[in-house]
Protein backbone atom coordinates (compact mmCIF):
# COMPACT_ATOMS: atom_id res chain seq x y z
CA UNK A 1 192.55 141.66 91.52
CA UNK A 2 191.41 140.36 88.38
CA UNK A 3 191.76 136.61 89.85
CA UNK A 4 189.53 137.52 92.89
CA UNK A 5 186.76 138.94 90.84
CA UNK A 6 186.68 135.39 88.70
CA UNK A 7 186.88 133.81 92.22
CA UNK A 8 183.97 135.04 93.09
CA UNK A 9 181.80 134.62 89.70
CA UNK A 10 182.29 131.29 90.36
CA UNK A 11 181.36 130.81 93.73
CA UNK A 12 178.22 132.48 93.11
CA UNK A 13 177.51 130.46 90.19
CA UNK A 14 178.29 127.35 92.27
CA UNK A 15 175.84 128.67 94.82
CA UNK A 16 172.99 129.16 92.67
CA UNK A 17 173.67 125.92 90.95
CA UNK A 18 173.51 124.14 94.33
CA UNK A 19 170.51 126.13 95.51
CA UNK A 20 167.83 126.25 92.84
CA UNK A 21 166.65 122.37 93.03
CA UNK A 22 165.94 123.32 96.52
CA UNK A 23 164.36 126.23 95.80
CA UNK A 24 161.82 124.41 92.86
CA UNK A 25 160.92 121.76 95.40
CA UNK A 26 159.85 123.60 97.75
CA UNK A 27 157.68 126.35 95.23
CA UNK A 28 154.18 124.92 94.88
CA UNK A 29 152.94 123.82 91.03
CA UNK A 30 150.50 126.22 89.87
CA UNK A 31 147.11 124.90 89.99
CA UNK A 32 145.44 123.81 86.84
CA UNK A 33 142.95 125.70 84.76
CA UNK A 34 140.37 123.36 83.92
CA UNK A 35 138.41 124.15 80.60
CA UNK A 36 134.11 124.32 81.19
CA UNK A 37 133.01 121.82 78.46
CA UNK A 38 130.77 123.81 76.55
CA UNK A 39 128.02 120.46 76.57
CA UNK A 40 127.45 121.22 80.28
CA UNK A 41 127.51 124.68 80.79
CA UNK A 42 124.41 126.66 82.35
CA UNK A 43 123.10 129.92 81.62
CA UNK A 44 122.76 131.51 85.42
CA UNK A 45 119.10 132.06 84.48
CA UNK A 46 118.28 128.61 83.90
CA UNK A 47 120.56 127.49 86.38
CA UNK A 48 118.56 128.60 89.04
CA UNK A 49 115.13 127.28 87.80
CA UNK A 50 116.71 124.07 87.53
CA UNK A 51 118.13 124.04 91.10
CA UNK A 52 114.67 125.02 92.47
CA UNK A 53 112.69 122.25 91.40
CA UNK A 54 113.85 119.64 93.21
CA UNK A 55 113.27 121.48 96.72
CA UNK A 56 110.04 122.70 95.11
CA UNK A 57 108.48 119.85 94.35
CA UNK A 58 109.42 118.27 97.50
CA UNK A 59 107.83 121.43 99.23
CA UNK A 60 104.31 120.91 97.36
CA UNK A 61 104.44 116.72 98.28
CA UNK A 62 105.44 117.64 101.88
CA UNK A 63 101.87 120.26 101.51
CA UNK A 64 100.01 117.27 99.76
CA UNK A 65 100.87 114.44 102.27
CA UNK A 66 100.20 117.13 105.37
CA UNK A 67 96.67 118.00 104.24
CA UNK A 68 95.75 114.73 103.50
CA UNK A 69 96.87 113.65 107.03
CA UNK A 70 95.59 116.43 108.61
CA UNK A 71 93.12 115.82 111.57
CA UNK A 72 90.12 117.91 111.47
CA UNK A 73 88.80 118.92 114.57
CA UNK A 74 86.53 122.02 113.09
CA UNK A 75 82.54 121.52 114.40
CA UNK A 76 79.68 123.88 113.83
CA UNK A 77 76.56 122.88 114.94
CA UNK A 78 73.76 121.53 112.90
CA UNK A 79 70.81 124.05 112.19
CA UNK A 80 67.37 122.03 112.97
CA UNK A 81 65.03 121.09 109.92
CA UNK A 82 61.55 122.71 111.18
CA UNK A 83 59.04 119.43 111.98
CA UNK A 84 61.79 116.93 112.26
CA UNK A 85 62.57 115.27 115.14
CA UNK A 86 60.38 118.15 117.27
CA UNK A 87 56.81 118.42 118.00
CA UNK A 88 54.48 120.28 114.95
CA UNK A 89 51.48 122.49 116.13
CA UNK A 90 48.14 120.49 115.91
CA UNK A 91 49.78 117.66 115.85
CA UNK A 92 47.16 114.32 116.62
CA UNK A 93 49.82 111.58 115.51
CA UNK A 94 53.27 110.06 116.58
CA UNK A 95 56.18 112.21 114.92
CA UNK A 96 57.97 111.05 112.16
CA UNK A 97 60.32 108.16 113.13
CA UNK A 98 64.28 108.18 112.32
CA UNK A 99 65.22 104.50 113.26
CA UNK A 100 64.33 101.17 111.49
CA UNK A 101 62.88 100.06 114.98
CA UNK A 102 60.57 103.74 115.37
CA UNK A 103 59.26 102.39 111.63
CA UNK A 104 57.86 99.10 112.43
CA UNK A 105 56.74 100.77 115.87
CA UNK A 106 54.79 102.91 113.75
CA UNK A 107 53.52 100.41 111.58
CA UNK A 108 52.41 97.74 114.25
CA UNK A 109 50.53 100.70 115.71
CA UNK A 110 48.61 102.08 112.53
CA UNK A 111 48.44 99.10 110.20
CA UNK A 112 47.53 96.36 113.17
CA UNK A 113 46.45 97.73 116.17
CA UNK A 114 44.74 100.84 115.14
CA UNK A 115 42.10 98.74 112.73
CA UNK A 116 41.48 96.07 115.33
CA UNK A 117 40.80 98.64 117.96
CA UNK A 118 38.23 100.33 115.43
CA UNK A 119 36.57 97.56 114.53
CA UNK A 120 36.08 95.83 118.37
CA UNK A 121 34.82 99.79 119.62
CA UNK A 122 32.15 99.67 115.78
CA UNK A 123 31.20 95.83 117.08
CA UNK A 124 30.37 96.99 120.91
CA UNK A 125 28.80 99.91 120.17
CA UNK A 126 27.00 98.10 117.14
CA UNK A 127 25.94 95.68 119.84
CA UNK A 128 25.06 97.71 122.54
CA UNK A 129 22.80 99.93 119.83
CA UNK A 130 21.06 96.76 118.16
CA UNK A 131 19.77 95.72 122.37
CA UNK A 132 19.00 98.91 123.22
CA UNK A 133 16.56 98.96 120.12
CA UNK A 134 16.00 95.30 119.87
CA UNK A 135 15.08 94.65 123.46
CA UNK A 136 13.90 97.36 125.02
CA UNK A 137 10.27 96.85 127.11
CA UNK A 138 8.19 98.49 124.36
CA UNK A 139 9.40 96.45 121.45
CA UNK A 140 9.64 93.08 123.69
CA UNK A 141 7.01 92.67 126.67
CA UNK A 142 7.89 89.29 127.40
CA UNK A 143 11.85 88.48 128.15
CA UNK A 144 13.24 85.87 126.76
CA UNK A 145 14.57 83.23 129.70
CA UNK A 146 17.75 81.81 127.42
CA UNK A 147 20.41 81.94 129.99
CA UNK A 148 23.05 79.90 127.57
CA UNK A 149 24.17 79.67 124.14
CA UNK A 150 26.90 77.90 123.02
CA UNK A 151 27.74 79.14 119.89
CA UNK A 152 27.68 82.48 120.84
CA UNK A 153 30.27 81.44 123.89
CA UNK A 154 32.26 80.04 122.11
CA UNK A 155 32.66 82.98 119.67
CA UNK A 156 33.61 85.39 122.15
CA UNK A 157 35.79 82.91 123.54
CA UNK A 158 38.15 81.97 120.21
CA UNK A 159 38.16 85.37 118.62
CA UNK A 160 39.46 87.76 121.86
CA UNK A 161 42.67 84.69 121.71
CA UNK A 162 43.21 85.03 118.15
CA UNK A 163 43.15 89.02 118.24
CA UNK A 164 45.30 88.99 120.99
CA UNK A 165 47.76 86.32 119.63
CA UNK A 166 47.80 88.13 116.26
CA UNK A 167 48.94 91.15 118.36
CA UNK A 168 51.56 89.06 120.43
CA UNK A 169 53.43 88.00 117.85
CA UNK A 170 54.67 91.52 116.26
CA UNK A 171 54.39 93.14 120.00
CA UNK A 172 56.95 90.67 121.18
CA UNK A 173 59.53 90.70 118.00
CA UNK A 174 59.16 94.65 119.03
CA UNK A 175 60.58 94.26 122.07
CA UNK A 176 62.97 91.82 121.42
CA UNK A 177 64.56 93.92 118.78
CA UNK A 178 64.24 97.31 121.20
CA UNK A 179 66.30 94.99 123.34
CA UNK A 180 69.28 93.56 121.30
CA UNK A 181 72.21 93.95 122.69
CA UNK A 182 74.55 96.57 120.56
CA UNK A 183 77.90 95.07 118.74
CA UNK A 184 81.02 95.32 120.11
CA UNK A 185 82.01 98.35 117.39
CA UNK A 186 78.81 100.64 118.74
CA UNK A 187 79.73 103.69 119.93
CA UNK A 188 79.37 103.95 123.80
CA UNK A 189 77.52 107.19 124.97
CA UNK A 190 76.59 107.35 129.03
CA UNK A 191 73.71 109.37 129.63
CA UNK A 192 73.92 110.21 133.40
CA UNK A 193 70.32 112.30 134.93
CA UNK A 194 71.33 115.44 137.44
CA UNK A 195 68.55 117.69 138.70
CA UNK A 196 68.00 119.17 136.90
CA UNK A 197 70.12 118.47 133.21
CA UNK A 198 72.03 115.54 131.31
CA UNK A 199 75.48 115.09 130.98
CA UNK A 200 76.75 112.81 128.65
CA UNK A 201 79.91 110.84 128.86
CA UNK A 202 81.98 109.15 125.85
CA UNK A 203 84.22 106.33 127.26
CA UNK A 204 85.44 105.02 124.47
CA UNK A 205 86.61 108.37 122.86
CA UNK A 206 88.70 109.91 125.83
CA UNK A 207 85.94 109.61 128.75
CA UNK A 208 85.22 113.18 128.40
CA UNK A 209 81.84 114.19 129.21
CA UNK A 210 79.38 117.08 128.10
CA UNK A 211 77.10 118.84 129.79
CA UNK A 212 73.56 120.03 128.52
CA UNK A 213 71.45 122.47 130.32
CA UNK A 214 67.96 124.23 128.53
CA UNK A 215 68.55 127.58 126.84
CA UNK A 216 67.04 130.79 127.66
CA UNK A 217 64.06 131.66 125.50
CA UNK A 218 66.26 134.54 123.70
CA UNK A 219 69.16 132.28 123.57
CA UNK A 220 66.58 129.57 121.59
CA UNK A 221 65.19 132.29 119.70
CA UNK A 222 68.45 133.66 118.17
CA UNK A 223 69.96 130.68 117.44
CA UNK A 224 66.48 129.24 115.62
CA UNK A 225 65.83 126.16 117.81
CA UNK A 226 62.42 125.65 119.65
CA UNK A 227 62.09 127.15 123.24
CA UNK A 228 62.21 124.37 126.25
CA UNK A 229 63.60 121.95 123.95
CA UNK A 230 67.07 123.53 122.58
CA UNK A 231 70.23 123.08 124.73
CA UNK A 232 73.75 124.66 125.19
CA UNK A 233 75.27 121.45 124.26
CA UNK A 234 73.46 118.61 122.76
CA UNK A 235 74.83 114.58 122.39
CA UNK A 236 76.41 114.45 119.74
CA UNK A 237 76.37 110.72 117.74
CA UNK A 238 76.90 109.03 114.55
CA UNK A 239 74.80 108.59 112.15
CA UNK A 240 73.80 105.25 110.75
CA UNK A 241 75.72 103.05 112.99
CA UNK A 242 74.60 101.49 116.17
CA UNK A 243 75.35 103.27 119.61
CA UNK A 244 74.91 101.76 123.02
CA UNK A 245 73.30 104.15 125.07
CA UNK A 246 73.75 103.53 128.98
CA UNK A 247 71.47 105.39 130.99
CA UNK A 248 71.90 106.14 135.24
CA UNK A 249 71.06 108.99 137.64
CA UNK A 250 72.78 110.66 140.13
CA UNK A 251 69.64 111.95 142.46
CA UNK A 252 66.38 110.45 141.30
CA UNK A 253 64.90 108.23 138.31
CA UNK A 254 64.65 110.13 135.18
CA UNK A 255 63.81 108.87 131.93
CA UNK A 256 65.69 109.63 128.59
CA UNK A 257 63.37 110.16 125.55
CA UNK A 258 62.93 110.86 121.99
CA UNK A 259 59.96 109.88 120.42
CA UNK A 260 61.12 110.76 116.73
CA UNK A 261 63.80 108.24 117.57
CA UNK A 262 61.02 105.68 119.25
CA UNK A 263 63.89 105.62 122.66
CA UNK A 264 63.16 105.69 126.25
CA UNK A 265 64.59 104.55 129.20
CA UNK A 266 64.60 105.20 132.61
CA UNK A 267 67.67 106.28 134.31
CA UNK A 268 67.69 104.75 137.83
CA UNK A 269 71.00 106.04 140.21
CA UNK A 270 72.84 102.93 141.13
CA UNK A 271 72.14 101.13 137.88
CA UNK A 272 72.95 100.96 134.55
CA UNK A 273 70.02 100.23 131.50
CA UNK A 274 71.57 99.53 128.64
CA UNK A 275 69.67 99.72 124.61
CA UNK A 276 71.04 99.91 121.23
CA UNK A 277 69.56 102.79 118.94
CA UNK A 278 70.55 103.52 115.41
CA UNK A 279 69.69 106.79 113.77
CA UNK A 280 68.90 106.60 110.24
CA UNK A 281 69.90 109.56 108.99
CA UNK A 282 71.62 113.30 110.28
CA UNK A 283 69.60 115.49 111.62
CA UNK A 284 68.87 117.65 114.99
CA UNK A 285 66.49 115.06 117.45
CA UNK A 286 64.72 116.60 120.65
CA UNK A 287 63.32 114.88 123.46
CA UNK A 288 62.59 115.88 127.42
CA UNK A 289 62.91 114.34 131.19
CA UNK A 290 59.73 111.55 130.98
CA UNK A 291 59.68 110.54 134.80
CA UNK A 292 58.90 113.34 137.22
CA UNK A 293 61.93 114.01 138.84
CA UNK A 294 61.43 117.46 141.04
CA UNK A 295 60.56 120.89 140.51
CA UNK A 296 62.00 121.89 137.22
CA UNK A 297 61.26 118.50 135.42
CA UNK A 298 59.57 120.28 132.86
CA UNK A 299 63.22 122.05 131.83
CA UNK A 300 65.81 119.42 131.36
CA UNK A 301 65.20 118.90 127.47
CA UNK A 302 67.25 116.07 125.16
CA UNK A 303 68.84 117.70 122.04
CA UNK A 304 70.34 114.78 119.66
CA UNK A 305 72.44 115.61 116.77
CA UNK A 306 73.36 112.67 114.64
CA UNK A 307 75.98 113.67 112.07
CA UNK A 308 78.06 111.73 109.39
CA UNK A 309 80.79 109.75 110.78
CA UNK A 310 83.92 112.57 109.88
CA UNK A 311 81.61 115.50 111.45
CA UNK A 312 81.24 113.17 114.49
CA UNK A 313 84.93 112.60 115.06
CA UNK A 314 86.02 116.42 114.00
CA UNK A 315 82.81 116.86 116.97
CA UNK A 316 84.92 114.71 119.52
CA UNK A 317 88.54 116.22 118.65
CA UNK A 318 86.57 119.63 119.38
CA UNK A 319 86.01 118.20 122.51
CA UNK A 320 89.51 117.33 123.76
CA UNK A 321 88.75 113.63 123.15
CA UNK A 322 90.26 111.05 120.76
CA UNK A 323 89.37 109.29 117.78
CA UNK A 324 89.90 105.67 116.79
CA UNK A 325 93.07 105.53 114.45
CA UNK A 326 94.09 109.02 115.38
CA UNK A 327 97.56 107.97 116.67
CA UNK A 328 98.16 105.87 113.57
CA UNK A 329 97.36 108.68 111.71
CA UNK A 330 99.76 111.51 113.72
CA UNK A 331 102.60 109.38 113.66
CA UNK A 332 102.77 108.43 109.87
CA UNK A 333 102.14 112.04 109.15
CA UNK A 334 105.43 113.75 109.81
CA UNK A 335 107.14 110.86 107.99
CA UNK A 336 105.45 111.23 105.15
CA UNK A 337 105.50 114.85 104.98
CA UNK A 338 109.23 114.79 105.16
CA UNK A 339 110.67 115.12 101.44
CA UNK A 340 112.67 112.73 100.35
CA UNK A 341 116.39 113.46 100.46
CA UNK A 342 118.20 114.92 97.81
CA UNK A 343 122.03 113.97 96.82
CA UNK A 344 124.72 116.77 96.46
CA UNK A 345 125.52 115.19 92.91
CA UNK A 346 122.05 116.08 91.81
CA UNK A 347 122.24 119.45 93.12
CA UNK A 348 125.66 120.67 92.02
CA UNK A 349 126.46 122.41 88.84
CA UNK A 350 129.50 122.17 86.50
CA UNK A 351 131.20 125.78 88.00
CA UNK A 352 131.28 123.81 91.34
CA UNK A 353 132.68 120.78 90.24
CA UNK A 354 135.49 122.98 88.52
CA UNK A 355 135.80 124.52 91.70
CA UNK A 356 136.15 121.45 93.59
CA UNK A 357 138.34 119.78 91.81
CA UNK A 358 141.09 122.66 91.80
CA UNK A 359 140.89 123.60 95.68
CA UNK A 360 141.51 119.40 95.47
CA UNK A 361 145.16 119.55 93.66
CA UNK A 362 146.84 121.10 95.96
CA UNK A 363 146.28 118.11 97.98
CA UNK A 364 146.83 115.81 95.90
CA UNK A 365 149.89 117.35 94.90
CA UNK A 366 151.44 117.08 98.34
């Protein structure tokens, strides 16, 4: 009895001997603690602060680059300046001129022709006083027979040619600049005559066109333009660069015209008149119908607004049209908005890389 008893103390002991390596190898290690090293720990408070900048800052360059790159398409029209670019009450002289060419217009007319009309009507009437008194039957009873005198001819001969040269000479460098042909940069505006409005047409900013019919007396009144000259829509330019204006008709001639802007020409249907103007500065510019073109004529008014050159393209986005550079523009705006990308190694903090790196043992171990 006894000897069965030690029989089996052994054979259990030989069991467990045999069957404990087996058992070890197959038990995973326990995973190792690592110890935070107290040079890179992080309150939680100022963990988070620290975190948040990167994406932060990122956030307000993303906001900088966007509003720089923005395209502005906002447009309010332009309130008129009372006596500019409109006719004033009592008014005996041309209206103030907003172009280099309506200035030396003006001047040709006050400074040249004006004087040498004065003086020739003070000479003939001078004259025609001096024979009336000199020669009349009372004072002289016996004619005089002198049918010729040369020096006389030949006065009235060389000084009508040199007043009318000295007037050619500006008169035709007035034309010839009314008619020079606008650069290939001008902006293109086609100013088509209906019966009885304008439309205007932009071809090189989307071909959209805009049309302009007179406003109603209260409509003129409340928004504080002058009755029979304001418009629902006026054309809409640049101001202080050159525009090619191209007039036609699509009934019967009309005639575009400003005078503050010293520009008119006839719009004929079938053909195209083309002239350069360039306004000098912004402003609200009316104008009417010149050519008598049916029964309301007297109610297709010109509004021009000339505005600075970023008013004038937010104008034309307004309109559904495009802008010059405006592609460029949307498609580097989304890349340079996005923020730059930021690396998990900048973003992680020392309780993650703990983490990390004992989820990672186990693996390693095996």
């Amino acid at each position: 009895m006894a000897f069965a008893s030690w029989t089996k103390s052994i054979g259990f002991a030989a069991l467990v001997l045999v069957t404990a390596p087996l058992a070890l190898a197959q038990t995973p290690p326990a995973p190792p603690v690592a110890a935070p090293a107290p040079s890179t720990q992080v309150a939680p408070e100022a963990a988070a602060p620290a975190a948040a900048a990167p994406a932060a800052t990122a956030e307000a360059a993303s906001a900088d680059v966007a509003a720089a790159g923005a395209l502005d398409s906002s447009y309010t029209p332009m309130a008129p300046t009372p006596g500019k670019g409109m006719p004033v009450d009592k008014g005996i002289d041309f209206q103030d001129q907003y172009s280099e060419l309506g200035e030396y217009a003006y001047w040709l007319d006050t400074i040249v022709l004006l004087p040498i009309i004065v003086a020739i009507s003070l000479l003939v009437l001078g004259l025609l006083m001096w024979i009336v008194i000199r020669y009349r039957a009372a004072a002289n009873p016996v004619a005089s027979r002198v049918t010729h005198n040369t020096t006389i001819e030949v006065i009235w001969t060389l000084v009508p040619v040199l007043i009318l040269v000295g007037v050619a000479v500006p008169s035709i460098d007035l034309l010839a600049k009314q008619y020079k042909p606008a650069p290939a940069s001008a902006v293109t505006v086609k100013v088509t005559g209906y019966q009885w409005y304008w439309g205007y047409s932009y071809p090189d900013n989307g071909d959209f066109e805009v049309v302009s019919n007179m406003l109603t007396e209260e409509a003129a009144i409340k928004s504080g333009e002058p009755f029979q000259l304001a418009v629902d829509n006026r054309m809409v330019v640049p101001a202080g660069e050159p525009i090619r204006i191209i007039t036609t008709a699509s009934d019967v001639i009309h005639s575009f015209s400003v005078p503050s802007l010293w520009f008119k020409m006839d719009a004929v249907p079938g053909r195209s008149n083309e002239k350069m103007l360039v306004i000098k500065e912004p402003g609200v510019y009316y104008g009417q119908c010149s050519e008598l073109c049916g029964a309301r004529h007297g109610f297709m008014p010109i509004a021009v607004e000339a505005l600075p050159r970023a008013k004038f393209d937010a104008w034309v986005r307004s309109q559904g049209g495009t802008v010059k550079g405006d592609e460029v523009a949307a498609a580097a705006t989304p890349a340079a908005a996005t923020p730059p990308a930021v690396s998990a190694a900048a973003t992680t903090t020392p309780a993650a890389d703990a983490a990390a790196t004992a989820a990672a043992a186990p693996a390693a171990a095996q």
